[in-house]
C-alpha atoms as a PDB file:
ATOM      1  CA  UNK A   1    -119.849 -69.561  34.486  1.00  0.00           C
ATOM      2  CA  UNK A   2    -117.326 -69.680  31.485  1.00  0.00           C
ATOM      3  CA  UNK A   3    -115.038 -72.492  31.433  1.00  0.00           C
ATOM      4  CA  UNK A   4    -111.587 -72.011  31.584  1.00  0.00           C
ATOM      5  CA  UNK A   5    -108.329 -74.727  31.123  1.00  0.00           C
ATOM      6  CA  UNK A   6    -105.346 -74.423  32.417  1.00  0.00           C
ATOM      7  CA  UNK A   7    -102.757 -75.508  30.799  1.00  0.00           C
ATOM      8  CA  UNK A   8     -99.586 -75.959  32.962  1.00  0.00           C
ATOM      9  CA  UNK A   9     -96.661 -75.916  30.230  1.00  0.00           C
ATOM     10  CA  UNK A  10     -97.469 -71.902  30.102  1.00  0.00           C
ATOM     11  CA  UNK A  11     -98.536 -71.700  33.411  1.00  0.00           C
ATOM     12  CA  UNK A  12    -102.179 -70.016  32.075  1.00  0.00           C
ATOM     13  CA  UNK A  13    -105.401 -70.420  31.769  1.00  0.00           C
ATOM     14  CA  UNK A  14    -107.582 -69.977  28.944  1.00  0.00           C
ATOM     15  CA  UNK A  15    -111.489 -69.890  28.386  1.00  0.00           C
ATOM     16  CA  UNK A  16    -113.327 -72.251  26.310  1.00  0.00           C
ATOM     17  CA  UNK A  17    -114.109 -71.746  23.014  1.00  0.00           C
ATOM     18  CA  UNK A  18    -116.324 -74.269  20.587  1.00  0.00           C
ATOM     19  CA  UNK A  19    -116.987 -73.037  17.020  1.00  0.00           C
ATOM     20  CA  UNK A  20    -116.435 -69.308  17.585  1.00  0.00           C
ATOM     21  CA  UNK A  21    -118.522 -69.133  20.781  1.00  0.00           C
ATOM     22  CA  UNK A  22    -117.602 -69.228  24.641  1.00  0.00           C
ATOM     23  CA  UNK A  23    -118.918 -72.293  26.500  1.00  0.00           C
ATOM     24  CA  UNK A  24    -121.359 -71.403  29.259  1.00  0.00           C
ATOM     25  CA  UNK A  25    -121.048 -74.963  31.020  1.00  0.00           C
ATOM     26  CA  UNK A  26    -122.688 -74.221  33.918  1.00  0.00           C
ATOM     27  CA  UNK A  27    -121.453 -75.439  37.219  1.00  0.00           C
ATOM     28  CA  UNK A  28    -117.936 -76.275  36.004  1.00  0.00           C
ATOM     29  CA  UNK A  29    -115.563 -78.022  38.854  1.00  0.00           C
ATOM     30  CA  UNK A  30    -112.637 -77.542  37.403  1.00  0.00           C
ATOM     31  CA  UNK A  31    -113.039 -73.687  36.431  1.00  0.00           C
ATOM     32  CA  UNK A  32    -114.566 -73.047  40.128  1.00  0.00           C
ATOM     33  CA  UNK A  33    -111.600 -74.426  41.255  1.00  0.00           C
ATOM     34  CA  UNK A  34    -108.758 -72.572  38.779  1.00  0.00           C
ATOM     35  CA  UNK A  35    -110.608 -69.871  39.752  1.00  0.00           C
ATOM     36  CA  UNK A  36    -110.225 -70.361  43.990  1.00  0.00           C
ATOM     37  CA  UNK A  37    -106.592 -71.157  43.463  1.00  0.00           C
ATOM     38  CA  UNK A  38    -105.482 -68.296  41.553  1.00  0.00           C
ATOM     39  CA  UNK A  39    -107.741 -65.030  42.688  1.00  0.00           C
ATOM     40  CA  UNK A  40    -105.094 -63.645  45.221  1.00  0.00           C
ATOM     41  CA  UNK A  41    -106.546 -63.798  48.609  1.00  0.00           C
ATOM     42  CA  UNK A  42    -105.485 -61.036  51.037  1.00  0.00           C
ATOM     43  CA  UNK A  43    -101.866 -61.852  53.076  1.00  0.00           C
ATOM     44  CA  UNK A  44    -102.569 -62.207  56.539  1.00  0.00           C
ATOM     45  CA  UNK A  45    -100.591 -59.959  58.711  1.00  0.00           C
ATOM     46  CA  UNK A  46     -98.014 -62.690  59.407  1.00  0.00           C
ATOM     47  CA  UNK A  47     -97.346 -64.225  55.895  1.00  0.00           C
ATOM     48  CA  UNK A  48     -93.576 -63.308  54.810  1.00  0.00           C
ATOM     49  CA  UNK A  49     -94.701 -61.317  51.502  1.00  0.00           C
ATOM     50  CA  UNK A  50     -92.459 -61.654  47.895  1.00  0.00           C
ATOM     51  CA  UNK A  51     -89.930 -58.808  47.607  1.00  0.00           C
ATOM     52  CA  UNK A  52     -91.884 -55.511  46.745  1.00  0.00           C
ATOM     53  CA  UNK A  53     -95.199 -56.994  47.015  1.00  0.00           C
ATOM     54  CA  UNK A  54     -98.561 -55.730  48.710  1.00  0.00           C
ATOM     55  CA  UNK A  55    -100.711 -57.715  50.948  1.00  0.00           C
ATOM     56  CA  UNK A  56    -103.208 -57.767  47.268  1.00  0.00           C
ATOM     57  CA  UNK A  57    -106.309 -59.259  47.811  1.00  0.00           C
ATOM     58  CA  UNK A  58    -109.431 -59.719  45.773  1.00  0.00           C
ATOM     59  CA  UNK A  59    -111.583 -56.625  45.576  1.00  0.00           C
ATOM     60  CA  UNK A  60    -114.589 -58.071  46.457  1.00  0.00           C
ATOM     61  CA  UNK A  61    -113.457 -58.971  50.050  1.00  0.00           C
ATOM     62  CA  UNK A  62    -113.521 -55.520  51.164  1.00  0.00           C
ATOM     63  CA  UNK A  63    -117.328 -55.897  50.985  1.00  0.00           C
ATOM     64  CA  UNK A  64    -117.786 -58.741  53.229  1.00  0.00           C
ATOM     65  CA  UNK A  65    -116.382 -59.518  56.780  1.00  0.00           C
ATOM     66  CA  UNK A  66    -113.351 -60.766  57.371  1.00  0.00           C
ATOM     67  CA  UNK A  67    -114.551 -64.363  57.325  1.00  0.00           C
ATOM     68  CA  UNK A  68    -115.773 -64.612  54.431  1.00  0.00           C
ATOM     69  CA  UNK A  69    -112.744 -64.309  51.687  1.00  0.00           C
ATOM     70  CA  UNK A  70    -112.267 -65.226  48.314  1.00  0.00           C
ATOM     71  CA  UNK A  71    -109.055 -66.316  46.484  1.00  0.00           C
ATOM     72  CA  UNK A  72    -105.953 -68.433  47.564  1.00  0.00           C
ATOM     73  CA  UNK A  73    -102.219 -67.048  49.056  1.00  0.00           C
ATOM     74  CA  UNK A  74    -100.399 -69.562  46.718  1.00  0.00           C
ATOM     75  CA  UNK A  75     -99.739 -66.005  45.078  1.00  0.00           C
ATOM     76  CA  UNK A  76     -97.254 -65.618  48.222  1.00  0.00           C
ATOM     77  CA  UNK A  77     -94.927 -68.733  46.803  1.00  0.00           C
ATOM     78  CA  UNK A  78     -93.865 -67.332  43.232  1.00  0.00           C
ATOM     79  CA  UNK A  79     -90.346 -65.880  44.526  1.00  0.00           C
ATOM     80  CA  UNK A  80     -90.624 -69.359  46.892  1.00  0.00           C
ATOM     81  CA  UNK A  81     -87.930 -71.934  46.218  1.00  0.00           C
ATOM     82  CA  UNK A  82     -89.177 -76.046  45.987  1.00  0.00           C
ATOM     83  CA  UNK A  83     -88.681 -77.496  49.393  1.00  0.00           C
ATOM     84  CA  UNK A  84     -90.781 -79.217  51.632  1.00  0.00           C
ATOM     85  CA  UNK A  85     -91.869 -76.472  53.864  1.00  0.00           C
ATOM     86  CA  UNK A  86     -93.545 -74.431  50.576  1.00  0.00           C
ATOM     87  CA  UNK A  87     -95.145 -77.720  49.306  1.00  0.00           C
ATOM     88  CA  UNK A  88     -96.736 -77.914  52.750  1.00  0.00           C
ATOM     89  CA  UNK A  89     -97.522 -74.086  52.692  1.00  0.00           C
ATOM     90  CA  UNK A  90     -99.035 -74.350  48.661  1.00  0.00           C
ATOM     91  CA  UNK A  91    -101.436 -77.732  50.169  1.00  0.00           C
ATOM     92  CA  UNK A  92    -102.189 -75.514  52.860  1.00  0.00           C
ATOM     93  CA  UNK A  93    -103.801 -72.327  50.608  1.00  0.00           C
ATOM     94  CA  UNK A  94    -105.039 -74.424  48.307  1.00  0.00           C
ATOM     95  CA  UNK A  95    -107.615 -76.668  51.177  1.00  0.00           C
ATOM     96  CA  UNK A  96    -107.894 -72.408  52.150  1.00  0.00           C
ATOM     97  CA  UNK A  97    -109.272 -71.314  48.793  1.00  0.00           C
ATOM     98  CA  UNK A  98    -111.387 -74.573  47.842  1.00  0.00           C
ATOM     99  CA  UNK A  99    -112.908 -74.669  51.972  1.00  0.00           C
ATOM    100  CA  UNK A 100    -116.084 -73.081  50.124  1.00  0.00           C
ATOM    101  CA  UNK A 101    -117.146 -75.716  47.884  1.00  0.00           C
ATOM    102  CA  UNK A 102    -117.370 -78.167  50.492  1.00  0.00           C
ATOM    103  CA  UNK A 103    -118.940 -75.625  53.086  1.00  0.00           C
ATOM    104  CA  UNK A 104    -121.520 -74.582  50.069  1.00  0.00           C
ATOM    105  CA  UNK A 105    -122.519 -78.460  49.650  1.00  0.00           C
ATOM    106  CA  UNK A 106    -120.623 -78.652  45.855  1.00  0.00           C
ATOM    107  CA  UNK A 107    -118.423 -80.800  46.800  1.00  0.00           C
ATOM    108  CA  UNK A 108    -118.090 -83.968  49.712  1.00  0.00           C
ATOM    109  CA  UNK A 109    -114.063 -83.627  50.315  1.00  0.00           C
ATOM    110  CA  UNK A 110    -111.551 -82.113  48.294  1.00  0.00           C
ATOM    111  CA  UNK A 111    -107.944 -83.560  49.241  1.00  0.00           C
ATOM    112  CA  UNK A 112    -104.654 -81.606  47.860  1.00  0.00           C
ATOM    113  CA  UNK A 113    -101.453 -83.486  47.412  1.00  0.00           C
ATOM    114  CA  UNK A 114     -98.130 -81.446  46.092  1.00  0.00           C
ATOM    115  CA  UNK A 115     -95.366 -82.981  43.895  1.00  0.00           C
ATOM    116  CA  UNK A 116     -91.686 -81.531  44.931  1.00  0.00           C
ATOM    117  CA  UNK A 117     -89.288 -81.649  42.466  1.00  0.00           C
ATOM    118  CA  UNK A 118     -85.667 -79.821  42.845  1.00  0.00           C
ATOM    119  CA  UNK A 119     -87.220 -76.782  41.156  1.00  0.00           C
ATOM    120  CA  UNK A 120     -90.905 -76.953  41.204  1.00  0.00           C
ATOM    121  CA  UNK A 121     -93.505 -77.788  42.855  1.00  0.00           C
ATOM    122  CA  UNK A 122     -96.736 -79.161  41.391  1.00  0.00           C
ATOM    123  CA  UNK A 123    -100.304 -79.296  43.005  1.00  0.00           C
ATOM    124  CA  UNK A 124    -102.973 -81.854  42.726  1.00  0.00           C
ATOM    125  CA  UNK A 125    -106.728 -81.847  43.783  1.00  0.00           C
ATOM    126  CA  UNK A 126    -109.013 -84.138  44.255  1.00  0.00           C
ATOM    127  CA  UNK A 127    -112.583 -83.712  44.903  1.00  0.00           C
ATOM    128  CA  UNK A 128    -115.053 -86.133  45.870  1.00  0.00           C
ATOM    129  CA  UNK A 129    -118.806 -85.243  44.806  1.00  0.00           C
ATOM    130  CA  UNK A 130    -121.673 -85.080  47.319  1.00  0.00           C
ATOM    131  CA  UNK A 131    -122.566 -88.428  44.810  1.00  0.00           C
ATOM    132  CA  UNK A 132    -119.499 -90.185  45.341  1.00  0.00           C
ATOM    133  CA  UNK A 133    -117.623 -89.433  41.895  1.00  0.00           C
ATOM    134  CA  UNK A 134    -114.110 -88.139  42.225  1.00  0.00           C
ATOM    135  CA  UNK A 135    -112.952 -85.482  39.750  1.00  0.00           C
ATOM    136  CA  UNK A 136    -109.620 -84.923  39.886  1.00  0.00           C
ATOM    137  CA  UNK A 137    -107.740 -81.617  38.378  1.00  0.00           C
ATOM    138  CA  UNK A 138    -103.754 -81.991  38.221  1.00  0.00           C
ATOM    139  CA  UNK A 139    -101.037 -81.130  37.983  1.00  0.00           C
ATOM    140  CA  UNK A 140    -100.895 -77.496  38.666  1.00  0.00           C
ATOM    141  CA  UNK A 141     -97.808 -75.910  38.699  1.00  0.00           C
ATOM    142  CA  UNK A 142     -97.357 -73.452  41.716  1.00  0.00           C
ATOM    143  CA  UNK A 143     -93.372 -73.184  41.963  1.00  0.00           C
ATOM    144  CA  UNK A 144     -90.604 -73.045  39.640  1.00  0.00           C
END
């Protein structure tokens, strides 16, 4: 897996380089997770979607069953203003997308918390390792 850093001022991620060459680093927390939270999962039939948006989705769903989907619907919060309600929702897709590292045995826990700001909301995980080490991946801007 390539490693990729986010960095939150541009709201973007980036992969890895070292000396000309992209960093294979293996089983990579942190890029498993960037990549959970921000692979669009399919809107469920009664999400409220953004103005002019489809339900999206990542391709690769359409080749499993319905239970077993990829991706996060944080995507559904970018026209979404900061209140409480969203920072609930964006804590909410975010357990969603990063279910399967626990259920795969990568992870112990993994515990969201959101910042709320008047114009943004911010996103902060926490996982706990089947070893007891936390490794902890914030802040992530979702709104604003």
């Amino acid at each position: 897996m390539l490693a990729i850093r986010y960095d939150n001022a541009r709201q973007a991620g980036d992969l890895v380089y070292s000396r000309g060459v992209l960093l294979d680093s293996g089983e990579d927390l942190e890029t498993a997770t960037l990549i959970s939270l921000f692979t669009d999962a399919r809107a469920q039939p009664s999400d409220v979607l953004p103005v002019g948006s489809p339900r999206r989705g990542y391709w690769a769903d359409s080749l499993s069953d319905d239970s077993d989907t990829f991706g996060s619907r944080l995507w559904l919060l970018s026209d979404a203003l900061a209140t409480a309600e969203n920072a609930r929702l964006a804590e909410q897709y975010a357990l969603e997308a990063l279910r399967w590292l626990a259920d795969e045995g990568h992870v112990h826990e993994t515990i969201t918390e959101t910042s709320l700001t008047h114009d943004s909301i911010s996103l902060s995980v926490s996982h706990t390792l089947i070893d007891g080490t936390r490794v902890t991946i914030d802040p992530i801007k979702v709104v604003g």
